[in-house]
Protein backbone atom coordinates (compact mmCIF):
# COMPACT_ATOMS: atom_id res chain seq x y z
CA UNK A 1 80.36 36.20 55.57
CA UNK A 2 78.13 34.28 52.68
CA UNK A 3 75.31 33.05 54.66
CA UNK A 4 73.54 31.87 51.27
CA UNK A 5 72.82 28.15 52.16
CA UNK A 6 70.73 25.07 50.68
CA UNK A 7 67.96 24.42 52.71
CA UNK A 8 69.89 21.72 54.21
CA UNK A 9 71.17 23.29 57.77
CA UNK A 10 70.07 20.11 59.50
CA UNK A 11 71.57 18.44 63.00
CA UNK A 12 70.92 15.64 65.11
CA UNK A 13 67.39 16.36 67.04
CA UNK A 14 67.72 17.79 70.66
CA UNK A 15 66.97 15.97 73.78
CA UNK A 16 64.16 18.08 74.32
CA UNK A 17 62.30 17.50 70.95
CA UNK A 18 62.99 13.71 70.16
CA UNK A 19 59.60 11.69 69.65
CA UNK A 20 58.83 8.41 68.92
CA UNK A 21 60.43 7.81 65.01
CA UNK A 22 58.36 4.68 64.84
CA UNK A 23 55.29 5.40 65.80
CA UNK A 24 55.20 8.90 63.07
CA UNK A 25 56.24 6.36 60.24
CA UNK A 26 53.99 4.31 60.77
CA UNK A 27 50.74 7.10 60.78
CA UNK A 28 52.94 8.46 57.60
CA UNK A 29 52.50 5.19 55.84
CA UNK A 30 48.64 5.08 56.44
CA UNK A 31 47.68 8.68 55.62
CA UNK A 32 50.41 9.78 52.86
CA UNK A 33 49.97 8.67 49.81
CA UNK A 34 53.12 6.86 47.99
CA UNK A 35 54.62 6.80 51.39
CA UNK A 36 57.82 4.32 51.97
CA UNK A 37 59.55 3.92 54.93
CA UNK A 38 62.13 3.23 56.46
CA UNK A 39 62.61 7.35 57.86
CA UNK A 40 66.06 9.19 58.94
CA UNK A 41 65.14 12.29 60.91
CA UNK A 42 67.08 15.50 61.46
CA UNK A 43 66.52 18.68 62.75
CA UNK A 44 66.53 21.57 60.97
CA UNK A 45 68.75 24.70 62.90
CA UNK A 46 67.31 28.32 63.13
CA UNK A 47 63.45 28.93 63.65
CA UNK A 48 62.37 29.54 66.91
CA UNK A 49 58.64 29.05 66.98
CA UNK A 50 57.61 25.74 65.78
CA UNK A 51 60.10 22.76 65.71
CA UNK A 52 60.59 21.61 62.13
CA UNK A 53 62.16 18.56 60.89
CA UNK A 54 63.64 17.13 57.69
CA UNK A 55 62.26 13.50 57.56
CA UNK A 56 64.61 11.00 54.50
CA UNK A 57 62.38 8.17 53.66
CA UNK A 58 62.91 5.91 50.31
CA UNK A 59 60.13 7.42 48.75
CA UNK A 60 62.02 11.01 49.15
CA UNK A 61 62.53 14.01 51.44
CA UNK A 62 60.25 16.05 53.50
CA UNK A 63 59.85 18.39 56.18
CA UNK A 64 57.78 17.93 59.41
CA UNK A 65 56.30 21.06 61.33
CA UNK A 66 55.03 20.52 64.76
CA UNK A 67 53.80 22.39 67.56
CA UNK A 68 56.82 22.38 70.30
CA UNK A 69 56.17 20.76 73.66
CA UNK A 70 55.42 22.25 76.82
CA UNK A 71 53.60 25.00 78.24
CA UNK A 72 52.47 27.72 75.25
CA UNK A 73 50.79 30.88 75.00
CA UNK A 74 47.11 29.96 73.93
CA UNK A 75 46.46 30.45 70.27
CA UNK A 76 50.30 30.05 69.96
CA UNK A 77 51.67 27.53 67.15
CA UNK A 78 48.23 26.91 65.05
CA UNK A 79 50.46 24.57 62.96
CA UNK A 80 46.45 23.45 61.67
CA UNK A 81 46.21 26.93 60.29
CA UNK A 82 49.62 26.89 58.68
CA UNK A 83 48.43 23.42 56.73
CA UNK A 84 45.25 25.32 56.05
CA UNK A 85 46.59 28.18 54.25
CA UNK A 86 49.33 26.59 52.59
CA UNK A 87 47.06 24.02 51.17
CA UNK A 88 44.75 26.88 49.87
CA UNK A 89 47.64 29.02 48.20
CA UNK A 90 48.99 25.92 46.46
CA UNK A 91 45.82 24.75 44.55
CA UNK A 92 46.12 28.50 42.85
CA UNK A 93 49.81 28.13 41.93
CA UNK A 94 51.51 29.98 44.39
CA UNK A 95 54.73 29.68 45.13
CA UNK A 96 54.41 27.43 48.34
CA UNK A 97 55.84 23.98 49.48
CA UNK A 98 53.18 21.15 48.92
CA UNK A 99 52.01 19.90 51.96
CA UNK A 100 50.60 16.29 52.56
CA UNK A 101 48.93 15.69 55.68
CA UNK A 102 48.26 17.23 58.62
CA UNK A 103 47.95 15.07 62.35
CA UNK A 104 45.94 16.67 65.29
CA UNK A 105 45.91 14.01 67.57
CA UNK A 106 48.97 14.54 70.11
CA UNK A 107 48.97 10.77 70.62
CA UNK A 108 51.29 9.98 67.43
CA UNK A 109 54.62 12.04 68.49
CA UNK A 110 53.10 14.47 71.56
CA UNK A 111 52.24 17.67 69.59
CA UNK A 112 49.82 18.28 66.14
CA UNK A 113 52.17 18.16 63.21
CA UNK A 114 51.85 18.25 59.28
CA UNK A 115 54.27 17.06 56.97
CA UNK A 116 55.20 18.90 53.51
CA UNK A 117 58.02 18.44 50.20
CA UNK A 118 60.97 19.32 51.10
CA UNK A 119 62.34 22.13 48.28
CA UNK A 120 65.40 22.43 47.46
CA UNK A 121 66.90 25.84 46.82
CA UNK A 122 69.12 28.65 48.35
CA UNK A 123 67.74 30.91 51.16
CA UNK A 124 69.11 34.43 51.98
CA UNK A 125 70.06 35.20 55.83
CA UNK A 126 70.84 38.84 54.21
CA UNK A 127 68.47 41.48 52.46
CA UNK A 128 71.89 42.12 50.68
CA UNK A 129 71.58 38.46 48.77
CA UNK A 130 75.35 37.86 49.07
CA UNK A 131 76.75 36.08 46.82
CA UNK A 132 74.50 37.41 43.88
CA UNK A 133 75.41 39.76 40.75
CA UNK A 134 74.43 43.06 40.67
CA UNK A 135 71.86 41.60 37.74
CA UNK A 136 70.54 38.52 39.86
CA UNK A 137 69.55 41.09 42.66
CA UNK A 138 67.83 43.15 40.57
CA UNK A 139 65.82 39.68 39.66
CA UNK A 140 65.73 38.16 42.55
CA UNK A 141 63.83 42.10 44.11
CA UNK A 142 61.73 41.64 41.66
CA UNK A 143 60.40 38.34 42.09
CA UNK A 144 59.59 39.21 45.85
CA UNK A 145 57.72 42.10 45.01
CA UNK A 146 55.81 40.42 42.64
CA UNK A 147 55.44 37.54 44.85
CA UNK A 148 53.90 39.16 47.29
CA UNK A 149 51.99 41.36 45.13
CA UNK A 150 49.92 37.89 43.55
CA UNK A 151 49.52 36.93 47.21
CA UNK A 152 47.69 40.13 48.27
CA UNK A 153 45.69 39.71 44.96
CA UNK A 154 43.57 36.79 45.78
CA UNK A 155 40.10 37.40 47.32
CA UNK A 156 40.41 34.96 50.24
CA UNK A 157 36.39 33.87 49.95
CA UNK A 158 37.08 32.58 46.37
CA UNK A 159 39.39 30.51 47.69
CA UNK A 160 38.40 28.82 50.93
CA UNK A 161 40.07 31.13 53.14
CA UNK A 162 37.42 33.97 53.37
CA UNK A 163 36.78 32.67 57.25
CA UNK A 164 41.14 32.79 58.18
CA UNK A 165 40.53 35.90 59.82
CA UNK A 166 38.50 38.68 60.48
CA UNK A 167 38.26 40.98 57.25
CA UNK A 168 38.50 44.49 58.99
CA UNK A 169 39.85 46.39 61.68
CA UNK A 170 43.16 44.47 61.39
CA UNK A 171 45.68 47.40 61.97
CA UNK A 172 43.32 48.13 65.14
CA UNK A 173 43.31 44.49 66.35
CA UNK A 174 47.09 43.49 65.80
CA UNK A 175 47.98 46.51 68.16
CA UNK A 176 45.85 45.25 70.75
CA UNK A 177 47.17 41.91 70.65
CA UNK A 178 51.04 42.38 70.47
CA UNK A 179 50.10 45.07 73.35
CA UNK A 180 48.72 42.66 75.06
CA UNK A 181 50.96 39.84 74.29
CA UNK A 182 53.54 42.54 75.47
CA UNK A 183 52.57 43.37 78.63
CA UNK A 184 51.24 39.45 79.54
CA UNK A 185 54.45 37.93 79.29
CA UNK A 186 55.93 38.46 82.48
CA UNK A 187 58.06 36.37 82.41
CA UNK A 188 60.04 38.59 79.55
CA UNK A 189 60.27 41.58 81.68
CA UNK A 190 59.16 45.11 80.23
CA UNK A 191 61.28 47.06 78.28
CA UNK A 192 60.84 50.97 78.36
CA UNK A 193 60.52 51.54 74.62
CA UNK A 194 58.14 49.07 74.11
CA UNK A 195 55.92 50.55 76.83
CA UNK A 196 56.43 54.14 74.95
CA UNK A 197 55.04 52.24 71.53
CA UNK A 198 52.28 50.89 73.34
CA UNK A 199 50.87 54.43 73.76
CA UNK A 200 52.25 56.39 70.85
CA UNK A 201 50.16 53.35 68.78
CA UNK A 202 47.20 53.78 70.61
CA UNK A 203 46.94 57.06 70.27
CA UNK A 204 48.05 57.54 66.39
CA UNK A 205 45.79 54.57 65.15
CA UNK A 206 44.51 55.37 61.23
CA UNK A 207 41.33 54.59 59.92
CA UNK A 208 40.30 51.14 58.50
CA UNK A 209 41.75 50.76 55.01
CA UNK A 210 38.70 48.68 53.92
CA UNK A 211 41.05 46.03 51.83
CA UNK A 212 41.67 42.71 53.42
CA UNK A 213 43.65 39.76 51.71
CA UNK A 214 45.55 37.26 52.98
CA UNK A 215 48.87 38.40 54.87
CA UNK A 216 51.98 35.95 55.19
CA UNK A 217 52.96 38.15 58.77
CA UNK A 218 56.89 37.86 58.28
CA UNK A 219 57.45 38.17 54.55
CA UNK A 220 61.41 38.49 54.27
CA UNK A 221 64.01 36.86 52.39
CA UNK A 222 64.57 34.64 54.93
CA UNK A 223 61.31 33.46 55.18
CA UNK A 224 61.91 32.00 51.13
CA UNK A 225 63.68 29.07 49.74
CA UNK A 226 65.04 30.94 45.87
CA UNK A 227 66.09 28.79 42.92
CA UNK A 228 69.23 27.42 42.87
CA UNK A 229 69.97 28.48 39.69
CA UNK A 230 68.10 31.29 39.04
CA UNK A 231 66.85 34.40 40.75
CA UNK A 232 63.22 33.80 41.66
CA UNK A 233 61.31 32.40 44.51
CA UNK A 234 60.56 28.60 44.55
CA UNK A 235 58.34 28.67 47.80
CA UNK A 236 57.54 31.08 50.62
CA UNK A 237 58.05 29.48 54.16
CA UNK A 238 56.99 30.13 57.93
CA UNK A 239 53.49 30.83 57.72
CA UNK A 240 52.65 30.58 61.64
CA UNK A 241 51.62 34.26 61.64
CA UNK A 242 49.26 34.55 58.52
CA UNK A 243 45.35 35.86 58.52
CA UNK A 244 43.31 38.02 56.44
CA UNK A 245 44.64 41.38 56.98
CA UNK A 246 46.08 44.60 55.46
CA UNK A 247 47.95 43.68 53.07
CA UNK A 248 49.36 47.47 53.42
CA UNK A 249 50.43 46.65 56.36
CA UNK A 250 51.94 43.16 55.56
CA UNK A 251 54.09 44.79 52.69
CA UNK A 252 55.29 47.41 55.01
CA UNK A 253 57.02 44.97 57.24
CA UNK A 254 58.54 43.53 54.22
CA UNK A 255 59.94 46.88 53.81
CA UNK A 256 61.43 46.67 57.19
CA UNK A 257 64.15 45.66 55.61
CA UNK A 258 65.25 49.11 54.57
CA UNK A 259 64.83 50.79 57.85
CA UNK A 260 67.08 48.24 60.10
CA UNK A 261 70.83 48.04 59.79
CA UNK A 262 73.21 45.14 58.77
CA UNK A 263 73.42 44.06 62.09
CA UNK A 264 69.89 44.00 63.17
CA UNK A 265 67.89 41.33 61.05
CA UNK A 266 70.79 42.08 58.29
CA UNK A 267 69.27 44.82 57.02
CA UNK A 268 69.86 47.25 54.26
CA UNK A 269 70.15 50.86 55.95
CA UNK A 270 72.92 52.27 55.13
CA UNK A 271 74.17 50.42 51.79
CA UNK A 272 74.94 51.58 48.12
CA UNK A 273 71.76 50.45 46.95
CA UNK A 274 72.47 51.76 43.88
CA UNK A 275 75.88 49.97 43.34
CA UNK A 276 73.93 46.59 44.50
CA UNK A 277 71.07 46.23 41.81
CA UNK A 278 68.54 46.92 45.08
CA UNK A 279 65.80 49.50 43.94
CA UNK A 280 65.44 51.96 46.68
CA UNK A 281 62.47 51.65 49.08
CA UNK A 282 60.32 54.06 46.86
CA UNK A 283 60.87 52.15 43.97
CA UNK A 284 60.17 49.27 45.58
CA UNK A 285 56.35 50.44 46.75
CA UNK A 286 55.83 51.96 42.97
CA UNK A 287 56.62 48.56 41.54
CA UNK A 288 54.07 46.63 44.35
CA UNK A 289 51.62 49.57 44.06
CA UNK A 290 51.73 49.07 40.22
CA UNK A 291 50.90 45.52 40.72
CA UNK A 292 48.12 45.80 43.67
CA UNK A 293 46.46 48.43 41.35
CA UNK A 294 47.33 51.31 44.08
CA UNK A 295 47.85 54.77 43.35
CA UNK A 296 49.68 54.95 46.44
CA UNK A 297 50.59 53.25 50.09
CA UNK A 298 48.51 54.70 53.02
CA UNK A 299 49.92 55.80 56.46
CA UNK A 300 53.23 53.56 55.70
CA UNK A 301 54.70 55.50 58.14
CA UNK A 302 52.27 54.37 61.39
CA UNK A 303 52.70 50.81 59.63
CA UNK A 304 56.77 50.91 59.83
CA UNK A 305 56.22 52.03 63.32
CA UNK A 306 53.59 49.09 63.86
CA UNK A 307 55.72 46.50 62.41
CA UNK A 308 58.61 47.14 63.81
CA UNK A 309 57.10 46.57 67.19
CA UNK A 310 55.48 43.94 66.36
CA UNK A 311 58.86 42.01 65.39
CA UNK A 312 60.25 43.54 68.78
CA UNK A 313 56.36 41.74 70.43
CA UNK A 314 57.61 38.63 68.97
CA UNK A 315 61.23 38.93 70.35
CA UNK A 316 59.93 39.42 73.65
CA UNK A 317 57.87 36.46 73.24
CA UNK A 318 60.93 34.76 72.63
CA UNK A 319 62.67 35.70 75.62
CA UNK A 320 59.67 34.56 77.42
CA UNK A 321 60.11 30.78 75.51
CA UNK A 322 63.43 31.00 77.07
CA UNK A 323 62.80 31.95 80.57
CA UNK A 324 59.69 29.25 80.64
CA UNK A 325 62.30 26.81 79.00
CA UNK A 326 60.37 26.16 75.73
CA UNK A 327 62.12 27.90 73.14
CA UNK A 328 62.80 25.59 70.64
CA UNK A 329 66.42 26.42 69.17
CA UNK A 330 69.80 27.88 69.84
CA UNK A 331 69.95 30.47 68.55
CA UNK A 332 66.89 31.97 70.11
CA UNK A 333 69.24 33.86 72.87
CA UNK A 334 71.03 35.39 70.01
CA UNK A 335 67.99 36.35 68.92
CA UNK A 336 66.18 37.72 71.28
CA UNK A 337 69.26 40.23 72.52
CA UNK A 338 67.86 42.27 69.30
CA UNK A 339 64.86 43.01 71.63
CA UNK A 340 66.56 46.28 72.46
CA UNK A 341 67.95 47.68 69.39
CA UNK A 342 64.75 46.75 67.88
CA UNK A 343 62.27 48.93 70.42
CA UNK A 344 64.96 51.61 70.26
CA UNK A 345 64.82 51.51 66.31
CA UNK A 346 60.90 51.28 66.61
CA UNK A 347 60.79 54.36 68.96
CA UNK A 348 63.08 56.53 66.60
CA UNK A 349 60.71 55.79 63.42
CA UNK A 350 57.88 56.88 66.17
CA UNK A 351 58.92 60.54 66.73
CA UNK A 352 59.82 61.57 63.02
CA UNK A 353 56.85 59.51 61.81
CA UNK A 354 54.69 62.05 58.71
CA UNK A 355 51.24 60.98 60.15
């Protein structure tokens, strides 16, 4: 099935994460500028972190981010940090949705939110790009390798991010914390992979790289709205899980997508990449080496390992949302059944790892 879609996939807001309509359009008309009222407000499906909304008004569309309701993990759903880096990336050019104002006071509609354009475009569900010619993938590859090349070649201090995160031992950190993040959610259960990654991480950690830019956290195709007429990206999305990091190890989940199968995360494993227009994953580091200014992509294979348990962290944090009734869409059962596959996937990558 085509799964390319407008960014458009809206329905009627759920029970659970109605607010008060008048009371946001009325702090909309006093803090954003050229604001007009009156508001229409949908729900946009899929996403299973922070609720986001598409909010019609007569002075055009947008699209409303909060943090979801109910009990959280703390440091969960910095939806201030999102609006933070977004508005930084933006005043260089980068491909990111404008954003317009950002609310911390829960009083408005419950939960800090920010509000942003709404772009129109096409977004991906498949690392295949159905529905493209061989010619538009080959495009459309290259404008996400370059994209993310330009975003790992800003120095965060020159501009205004050089305090997101901590500059070094990232690799080291974000193993403690999706260990941790692991084993605390108890409400997820454990899973006997995951606690088999746990130590084979530990004990296989590499050595500082010593670069540190920022690092989008789930750069996929999914995760960007493309033109709708042409192959290359209009904005990348879903920045929840961006810091200063690696930015080794934020390409190398991008390159996930090469290691997991159509029907986990719609993968590529297993395709004629050749007959597609996809360069092959070694082509694909050359070109984003060539455009970092690397001569080559350190212990990628730790960092496949890494990442993919990381993703399989997150699922488990989703089946925790759902036992603690907070998850914040439907699909997030779907979703977190991959839990499995994923740590099995992870675990296999583990044991014929070149470290």
């Amino acid at each position: 099935m085509d799964r390319t879609q407008a960014n458009s996939g809206t329905k009627p807001v759920s029970d659970r994460l109605r607010f008060d309509e008048a009371a946001l359009e009325a702090w909309l008309a006093d803090h954003v500028a050229d604001f007009a009222g009156p508001i229409a407000v949908t729900q946009f499906k899929g996403g299973q972190s922070n609720p986001t909304y598409r909010i019609d008004a007569a002075s055009g569309a947008y699209v409303l981010r909060r943090k979801p309701p109910g009990k959280l993990l703390p440091g969960a759903h910095a939806v201030d940090r999102e609006y933070r880096v977004l508005a930084a990336l933006g005043a260089q050019g980068f491909p990111v949705t404008r954003v317009h104002a950002l609310c911390e006071d829960d009083g408005v509609i419950g939960t800090p939110f920010y509000l942003m354009d709404l772009v129109e475009g096409r977004i991906f569900w498949e690392a295949a790009l159905p529905g493209l010619s061989r010619a538009e993938r080959v495009a459309a590859f290259d404008s996400m390798n370059d994209t993310i090349a330009r975003l790992h070649s800003y120095d965060p201090a020159a501009i205004g991010l050089g305090d997101y995160g901590k500059p070094t031992g990232f690799v080291e950190r974000q193993v403690a914390r999706w260990s941790r993040q692991y084993a605390g959610d108890t409400d997820a259960g454990r899973v006997e992979d995951m606690d088999r990654l746990v130590d084979w991480l530990g004990k296989h950690l590499p050595p500082d790289s010593g670069r540190s830019s920022v690092a989008h956290g789930d750069f996929r195709c999914d995760n960007m709205i493309f033109d709708a007429q042409a192959p290359h990206v209009r904005a990348v999305l879903d920045w929840e899980l961006s810091t200063l990091g690696d930015p080794a190890s934020d390409f190398t989940y991008h390159l996930l997508m090469y290691r997991m199968p159509s029907d986990l995360f719609a993968g590529l494993a297993g395709m004629d990449l050749d007959e597609l227009g996809i360069p092959h994953e070694e082509q694909y580091v050359t070109a984003y080496c060539r455009r970092t200014g690397r001569s080559e992509l350190p212990h990628k294979d730790y960092l496949i390992v890494f990442n993919l348990f990381r993703l399989a962290a997150i699922l488990h944090g989703i089946r925790g949302r759902i036992a603690r009734g907070t998850a914040s869409s439907a699909h997030a059962v779907e979703t977190a059944a991959k839990l499995e596959p994923l740590a099995r996937l992870a675990w296999t990558e583990a044991q014929k790892a070149e470290l």
